[in-house]
PDB file of N, CA and C in Angstrom:
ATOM      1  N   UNK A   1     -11.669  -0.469  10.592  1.00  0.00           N
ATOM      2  CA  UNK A   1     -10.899  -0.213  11.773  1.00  0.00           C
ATOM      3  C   UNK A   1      -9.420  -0.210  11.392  1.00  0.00           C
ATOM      4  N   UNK A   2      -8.671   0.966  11.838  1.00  0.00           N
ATOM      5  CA  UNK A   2      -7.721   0.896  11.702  1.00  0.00           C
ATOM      6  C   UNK A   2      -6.704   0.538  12.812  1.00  0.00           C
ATOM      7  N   UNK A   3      -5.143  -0.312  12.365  1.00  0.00           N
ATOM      8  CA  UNK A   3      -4.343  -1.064  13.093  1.00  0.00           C
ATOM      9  C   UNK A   3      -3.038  -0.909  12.367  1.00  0.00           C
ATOM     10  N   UNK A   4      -2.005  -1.154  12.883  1.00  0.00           N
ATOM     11  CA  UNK A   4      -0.501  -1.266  12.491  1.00  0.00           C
ATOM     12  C   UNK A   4       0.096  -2.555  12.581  1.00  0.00           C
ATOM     13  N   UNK A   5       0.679  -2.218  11.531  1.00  0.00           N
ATOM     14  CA  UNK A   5       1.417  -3.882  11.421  1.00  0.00           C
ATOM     15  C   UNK A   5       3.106  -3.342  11.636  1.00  0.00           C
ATOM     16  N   UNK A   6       4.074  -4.036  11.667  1.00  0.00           N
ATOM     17  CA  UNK A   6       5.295  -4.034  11.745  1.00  0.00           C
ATOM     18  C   UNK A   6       6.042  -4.151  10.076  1.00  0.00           C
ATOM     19  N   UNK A   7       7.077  -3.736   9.774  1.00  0.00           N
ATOM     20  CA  UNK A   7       7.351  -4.158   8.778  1.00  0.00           C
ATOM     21  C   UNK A   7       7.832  -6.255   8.904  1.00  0.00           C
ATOM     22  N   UNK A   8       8.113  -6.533  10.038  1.00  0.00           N
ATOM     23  CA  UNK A   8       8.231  -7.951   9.824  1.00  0.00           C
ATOM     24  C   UNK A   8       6.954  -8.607   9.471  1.00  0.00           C
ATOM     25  N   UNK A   9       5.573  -8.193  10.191  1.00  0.00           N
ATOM     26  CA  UNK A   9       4.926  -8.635  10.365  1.00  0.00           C
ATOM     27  C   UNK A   9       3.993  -8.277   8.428  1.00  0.00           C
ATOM     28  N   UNK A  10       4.470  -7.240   7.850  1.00  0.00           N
ATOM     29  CA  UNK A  10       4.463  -7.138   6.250  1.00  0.00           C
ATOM     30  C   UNK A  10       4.930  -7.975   5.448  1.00  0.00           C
ATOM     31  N   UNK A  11       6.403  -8.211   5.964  1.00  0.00           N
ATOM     32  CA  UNK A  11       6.889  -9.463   4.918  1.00  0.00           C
ATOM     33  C   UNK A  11       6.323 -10.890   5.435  1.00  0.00           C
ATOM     34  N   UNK A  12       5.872 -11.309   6.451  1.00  0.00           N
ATOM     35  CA  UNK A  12       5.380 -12.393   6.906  1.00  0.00           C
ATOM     36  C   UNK A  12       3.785 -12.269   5.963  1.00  0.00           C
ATOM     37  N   UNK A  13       3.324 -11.502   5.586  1.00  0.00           N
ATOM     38  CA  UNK A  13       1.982 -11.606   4.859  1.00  0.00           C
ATOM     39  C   UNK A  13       2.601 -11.560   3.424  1.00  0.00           C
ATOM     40  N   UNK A  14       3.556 -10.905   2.933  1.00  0.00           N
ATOM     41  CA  UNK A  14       3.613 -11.191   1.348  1.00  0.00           C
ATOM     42  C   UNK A  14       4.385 -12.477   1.411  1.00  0.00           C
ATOM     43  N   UNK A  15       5.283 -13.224   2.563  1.00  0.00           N
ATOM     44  CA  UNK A  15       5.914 -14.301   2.510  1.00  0.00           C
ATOM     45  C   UNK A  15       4.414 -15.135   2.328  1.00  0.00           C
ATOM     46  N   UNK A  16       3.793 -15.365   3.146  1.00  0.00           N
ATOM     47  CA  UNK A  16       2.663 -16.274   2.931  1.00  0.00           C
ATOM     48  C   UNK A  16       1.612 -16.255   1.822  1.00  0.00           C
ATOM     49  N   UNK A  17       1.919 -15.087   1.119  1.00  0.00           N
ATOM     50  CA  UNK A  17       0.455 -15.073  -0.157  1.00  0.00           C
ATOM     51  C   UNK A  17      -0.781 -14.662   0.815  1.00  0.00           C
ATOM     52  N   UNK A  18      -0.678 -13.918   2.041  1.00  0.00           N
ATOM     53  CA  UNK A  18      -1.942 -13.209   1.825  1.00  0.00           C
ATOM     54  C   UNK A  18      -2.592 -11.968   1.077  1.00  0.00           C
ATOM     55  N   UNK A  19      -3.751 -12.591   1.149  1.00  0.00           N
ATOM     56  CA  UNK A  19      -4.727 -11.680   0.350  1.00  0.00           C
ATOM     57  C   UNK A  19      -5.171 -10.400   0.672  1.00  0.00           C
ATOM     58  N   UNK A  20      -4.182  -9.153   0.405  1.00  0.00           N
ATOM     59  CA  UNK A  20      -4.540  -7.622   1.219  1.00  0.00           C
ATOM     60  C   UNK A  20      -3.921  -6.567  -0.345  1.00  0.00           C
ATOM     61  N   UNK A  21      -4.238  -6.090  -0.324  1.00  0.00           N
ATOM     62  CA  UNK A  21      -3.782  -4.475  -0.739  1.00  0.00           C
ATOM     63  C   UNK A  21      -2.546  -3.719  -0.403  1.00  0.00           C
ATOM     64  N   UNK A  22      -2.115  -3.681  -1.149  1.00  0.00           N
ATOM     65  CA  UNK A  22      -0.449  -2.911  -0.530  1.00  0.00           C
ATOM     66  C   UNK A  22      -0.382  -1.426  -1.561  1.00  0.00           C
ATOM     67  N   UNK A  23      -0.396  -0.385  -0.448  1.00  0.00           N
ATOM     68  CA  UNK A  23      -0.670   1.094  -1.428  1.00  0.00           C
ATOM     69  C   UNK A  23       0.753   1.817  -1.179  1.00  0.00           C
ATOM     70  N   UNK A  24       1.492   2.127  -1.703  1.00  0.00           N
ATOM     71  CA  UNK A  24       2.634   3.183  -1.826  1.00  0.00           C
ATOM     72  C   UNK A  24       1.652   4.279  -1.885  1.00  0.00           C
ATOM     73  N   UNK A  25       2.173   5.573  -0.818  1.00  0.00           N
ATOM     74  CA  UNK A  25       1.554   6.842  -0.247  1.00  0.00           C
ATOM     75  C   UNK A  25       2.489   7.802  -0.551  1.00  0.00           C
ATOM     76  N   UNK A  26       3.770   7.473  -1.009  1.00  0.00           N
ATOM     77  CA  UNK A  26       4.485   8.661  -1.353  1.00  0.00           C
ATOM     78  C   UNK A  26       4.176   9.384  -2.980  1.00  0.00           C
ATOM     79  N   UNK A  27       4.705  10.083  -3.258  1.00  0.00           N
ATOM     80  CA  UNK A  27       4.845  10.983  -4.728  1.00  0.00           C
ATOM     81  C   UNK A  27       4.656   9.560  -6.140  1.00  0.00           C
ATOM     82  N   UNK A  28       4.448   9.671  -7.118  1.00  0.00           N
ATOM     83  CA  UNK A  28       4.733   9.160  -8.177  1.00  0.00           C
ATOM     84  C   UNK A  28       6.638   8.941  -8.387  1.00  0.00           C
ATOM     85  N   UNK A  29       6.808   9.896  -8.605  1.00  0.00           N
ATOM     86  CA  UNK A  29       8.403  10.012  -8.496  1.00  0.00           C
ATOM     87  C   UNK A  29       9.122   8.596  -7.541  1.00  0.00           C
ATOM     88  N   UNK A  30       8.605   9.137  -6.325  1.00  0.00           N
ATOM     89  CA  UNK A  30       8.899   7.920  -5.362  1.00  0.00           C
ATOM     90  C   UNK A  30       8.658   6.686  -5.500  1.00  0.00           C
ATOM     91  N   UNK A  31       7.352   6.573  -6.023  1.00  0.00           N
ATOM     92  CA  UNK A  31       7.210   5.090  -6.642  1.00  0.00           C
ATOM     93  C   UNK A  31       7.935   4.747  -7.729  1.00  0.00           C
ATOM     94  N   UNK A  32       7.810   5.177  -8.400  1.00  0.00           N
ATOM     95  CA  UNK A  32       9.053   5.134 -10.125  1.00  0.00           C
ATOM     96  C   UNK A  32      10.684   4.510  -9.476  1.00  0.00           C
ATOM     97  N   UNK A  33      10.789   5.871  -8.409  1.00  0.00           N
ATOM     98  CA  UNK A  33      12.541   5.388  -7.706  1.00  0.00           C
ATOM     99  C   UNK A  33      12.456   3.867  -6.850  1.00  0.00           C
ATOM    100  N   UNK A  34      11.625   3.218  -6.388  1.00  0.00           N
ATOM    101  CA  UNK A  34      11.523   1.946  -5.839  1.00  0.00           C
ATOM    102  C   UNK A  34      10.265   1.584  -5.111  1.00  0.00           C
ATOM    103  N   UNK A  35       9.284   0.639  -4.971  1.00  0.00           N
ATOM    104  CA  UNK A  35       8.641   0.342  -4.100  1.00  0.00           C
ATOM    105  C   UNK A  35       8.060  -1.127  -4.458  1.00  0.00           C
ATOM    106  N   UNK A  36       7.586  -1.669  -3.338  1.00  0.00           N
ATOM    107  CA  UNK A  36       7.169  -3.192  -2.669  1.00  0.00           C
ATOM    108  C   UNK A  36       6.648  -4.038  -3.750  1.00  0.00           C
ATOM    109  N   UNK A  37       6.938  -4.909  -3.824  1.00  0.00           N
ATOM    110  CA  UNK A  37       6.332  -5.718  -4.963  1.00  0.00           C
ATOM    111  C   UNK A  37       4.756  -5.692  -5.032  1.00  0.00           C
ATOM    112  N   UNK A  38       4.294  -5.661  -5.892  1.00  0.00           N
ATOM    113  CA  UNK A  38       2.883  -5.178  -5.909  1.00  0.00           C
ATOM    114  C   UNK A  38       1.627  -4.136  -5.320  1.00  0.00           C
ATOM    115  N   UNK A  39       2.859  -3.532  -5.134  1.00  0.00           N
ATOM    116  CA  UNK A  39       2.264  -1.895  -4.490  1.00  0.00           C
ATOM    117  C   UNK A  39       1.895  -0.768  -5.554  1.00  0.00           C
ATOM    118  N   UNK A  40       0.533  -0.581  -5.432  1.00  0.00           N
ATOM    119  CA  UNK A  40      -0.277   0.244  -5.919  1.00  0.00           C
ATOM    120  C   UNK A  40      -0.128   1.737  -5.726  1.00  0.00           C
ATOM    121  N   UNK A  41       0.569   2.642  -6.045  1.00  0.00           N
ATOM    122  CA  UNK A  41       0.864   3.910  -5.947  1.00  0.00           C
ATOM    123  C   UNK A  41      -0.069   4.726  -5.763  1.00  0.00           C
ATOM    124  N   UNK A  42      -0.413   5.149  -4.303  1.00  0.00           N
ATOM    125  CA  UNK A  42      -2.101   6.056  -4.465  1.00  0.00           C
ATOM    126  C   UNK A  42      -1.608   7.340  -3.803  1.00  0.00           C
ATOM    127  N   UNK A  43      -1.029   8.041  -3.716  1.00  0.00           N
ATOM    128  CA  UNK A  43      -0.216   9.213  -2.966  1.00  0.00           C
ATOM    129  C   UNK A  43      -1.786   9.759  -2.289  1.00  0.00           C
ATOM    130  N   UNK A  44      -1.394  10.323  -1.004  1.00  0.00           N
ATOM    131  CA  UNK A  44      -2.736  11.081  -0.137  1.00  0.00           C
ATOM    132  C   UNK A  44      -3.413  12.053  -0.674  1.00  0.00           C
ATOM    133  N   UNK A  45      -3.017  13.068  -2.073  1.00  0.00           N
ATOM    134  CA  UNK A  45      -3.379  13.772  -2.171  1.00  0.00           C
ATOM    135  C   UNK A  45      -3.983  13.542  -3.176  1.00  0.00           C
ATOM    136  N   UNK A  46      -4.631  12.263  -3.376  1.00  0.00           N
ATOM    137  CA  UNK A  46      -5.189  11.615  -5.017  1.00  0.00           C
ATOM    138  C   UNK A  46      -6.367  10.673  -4.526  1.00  0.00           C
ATOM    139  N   UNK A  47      -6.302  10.312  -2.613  1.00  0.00           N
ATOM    140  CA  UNK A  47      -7.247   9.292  -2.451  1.00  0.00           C
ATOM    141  C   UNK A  47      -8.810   9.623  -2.743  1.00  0.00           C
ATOM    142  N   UNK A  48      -8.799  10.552  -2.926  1.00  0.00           N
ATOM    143  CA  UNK A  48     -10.338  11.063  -3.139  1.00  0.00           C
ATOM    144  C   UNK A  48     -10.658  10.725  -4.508  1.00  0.00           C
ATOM    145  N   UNK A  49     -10.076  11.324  -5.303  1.00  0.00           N
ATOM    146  CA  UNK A  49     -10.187  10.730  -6.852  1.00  0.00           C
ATOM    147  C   UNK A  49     -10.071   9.767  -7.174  1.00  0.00           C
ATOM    148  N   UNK A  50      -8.898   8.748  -6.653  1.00  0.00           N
ATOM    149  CA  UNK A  50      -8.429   7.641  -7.364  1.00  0.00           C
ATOM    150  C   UNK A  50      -8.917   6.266  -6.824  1.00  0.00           C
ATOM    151  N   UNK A  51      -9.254   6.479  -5.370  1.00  0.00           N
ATOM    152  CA  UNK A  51      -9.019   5.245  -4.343  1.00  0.00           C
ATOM    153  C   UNK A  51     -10.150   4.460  -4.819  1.00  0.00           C
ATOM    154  N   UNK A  52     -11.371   4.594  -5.301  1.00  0.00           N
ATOM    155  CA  UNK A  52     -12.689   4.156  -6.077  1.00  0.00           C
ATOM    156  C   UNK A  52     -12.288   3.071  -7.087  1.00  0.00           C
ATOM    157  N   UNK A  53     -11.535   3.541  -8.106  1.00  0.00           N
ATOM    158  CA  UNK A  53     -10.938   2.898  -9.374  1.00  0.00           C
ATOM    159  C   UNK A  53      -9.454   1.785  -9.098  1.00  0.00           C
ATOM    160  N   UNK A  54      -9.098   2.299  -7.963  1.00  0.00           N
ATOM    161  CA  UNK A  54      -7.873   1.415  -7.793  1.00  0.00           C
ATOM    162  C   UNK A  54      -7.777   0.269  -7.083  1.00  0.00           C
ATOM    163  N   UNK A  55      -8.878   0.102  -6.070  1.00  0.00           N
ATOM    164  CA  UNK A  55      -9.059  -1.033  -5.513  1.00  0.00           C
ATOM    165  C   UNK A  55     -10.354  -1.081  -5.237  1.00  0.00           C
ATOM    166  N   UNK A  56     -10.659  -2.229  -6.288  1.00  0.00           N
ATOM    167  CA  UNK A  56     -11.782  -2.606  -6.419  1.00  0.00           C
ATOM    168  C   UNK A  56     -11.975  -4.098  -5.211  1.00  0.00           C
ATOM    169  N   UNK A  57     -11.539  -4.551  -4.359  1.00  0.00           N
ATOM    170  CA  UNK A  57     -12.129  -5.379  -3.688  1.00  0.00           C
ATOM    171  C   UNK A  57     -11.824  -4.436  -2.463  1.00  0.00           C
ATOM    172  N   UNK A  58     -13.797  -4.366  -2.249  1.00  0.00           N
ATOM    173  CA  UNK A  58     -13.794  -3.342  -0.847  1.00  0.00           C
ATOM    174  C   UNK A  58     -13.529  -4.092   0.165  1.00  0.00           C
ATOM    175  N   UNK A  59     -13.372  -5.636   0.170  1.00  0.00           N
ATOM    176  CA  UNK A  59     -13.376  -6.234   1.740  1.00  0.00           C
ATOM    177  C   UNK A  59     -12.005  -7.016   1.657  1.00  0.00           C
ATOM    178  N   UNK A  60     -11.187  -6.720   1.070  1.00  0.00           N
ATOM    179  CA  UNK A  60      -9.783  -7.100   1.282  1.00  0.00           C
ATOM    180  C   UNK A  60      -8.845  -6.005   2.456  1.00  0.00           C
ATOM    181  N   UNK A  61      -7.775  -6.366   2.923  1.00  0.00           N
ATOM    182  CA  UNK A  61      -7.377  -6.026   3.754  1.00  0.00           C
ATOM    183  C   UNK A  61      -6.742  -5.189   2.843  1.00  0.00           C
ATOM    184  N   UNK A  62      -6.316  -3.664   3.588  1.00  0.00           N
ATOM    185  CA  UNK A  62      -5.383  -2.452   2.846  1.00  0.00           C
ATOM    186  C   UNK A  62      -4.307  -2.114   3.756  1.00  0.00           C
ATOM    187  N   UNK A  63      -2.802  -2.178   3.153  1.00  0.00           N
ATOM    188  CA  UNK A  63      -1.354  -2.323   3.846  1.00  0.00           C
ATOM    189  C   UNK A  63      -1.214  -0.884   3.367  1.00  0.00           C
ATOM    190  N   UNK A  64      -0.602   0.672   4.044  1.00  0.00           N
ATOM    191  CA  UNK A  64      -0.610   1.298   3.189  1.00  0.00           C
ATOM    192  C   UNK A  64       0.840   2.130   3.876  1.00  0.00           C
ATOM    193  N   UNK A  65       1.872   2.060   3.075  1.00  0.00           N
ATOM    194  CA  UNK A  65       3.086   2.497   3.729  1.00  0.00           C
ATOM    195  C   UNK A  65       3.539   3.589   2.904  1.00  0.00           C
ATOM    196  N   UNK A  66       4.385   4.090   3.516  1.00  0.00           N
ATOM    197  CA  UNK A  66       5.570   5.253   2.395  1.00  0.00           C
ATOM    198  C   UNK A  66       6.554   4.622   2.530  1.00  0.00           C
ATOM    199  N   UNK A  67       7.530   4.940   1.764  1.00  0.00           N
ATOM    200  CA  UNK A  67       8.522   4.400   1.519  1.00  0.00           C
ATOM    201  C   UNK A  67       9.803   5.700   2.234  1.00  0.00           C
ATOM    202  N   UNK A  68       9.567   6.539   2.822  1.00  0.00           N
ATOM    203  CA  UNK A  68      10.329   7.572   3.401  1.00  0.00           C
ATOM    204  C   UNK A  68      10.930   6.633   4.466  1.00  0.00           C
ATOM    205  N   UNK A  69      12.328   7.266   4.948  1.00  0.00           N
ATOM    206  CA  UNK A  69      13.322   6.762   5.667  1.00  0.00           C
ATOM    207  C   UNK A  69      13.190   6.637   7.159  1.00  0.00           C
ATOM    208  N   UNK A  70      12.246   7.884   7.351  1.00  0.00           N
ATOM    209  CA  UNK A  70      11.400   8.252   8.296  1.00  0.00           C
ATOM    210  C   UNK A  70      10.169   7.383   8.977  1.00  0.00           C
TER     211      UNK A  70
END
């Protein structure tokens, strides 16, 4: 099921050490230029291929943002 979190309500889960998945959705490039501490770079146009191999705990929670300004 999908839900939205706030960005406060993001740093309140990496402030506390919870246990979730954090995916950067923009370009490679974009990830290289900056992103979230322990954010996994899976851009949308790769989830089919990649998303299998990259997160391997299926019952953890998944945070999945871009980093656009927008």
């Amino acid at each position: 099921m999908a839900s939205f979190i706030s960005r406060e309500e993001l740093k309140e889960k990496m402030d506390r050490g919870d246990h979730f998945i954090l995916i950067e959705a923009l370009s490679p490039m974009s990830y290289q230029n900056g992103h979230l501490p322990g954010a996994i770079n899976l851009p949308t146009s790769q989830v089919a291929e990649r998303a299998h191999g990259l997160i391997p705990d299926k019952t953890a929670d998944i945070v999945i943002y871009c980093g656009s300004s927008t």
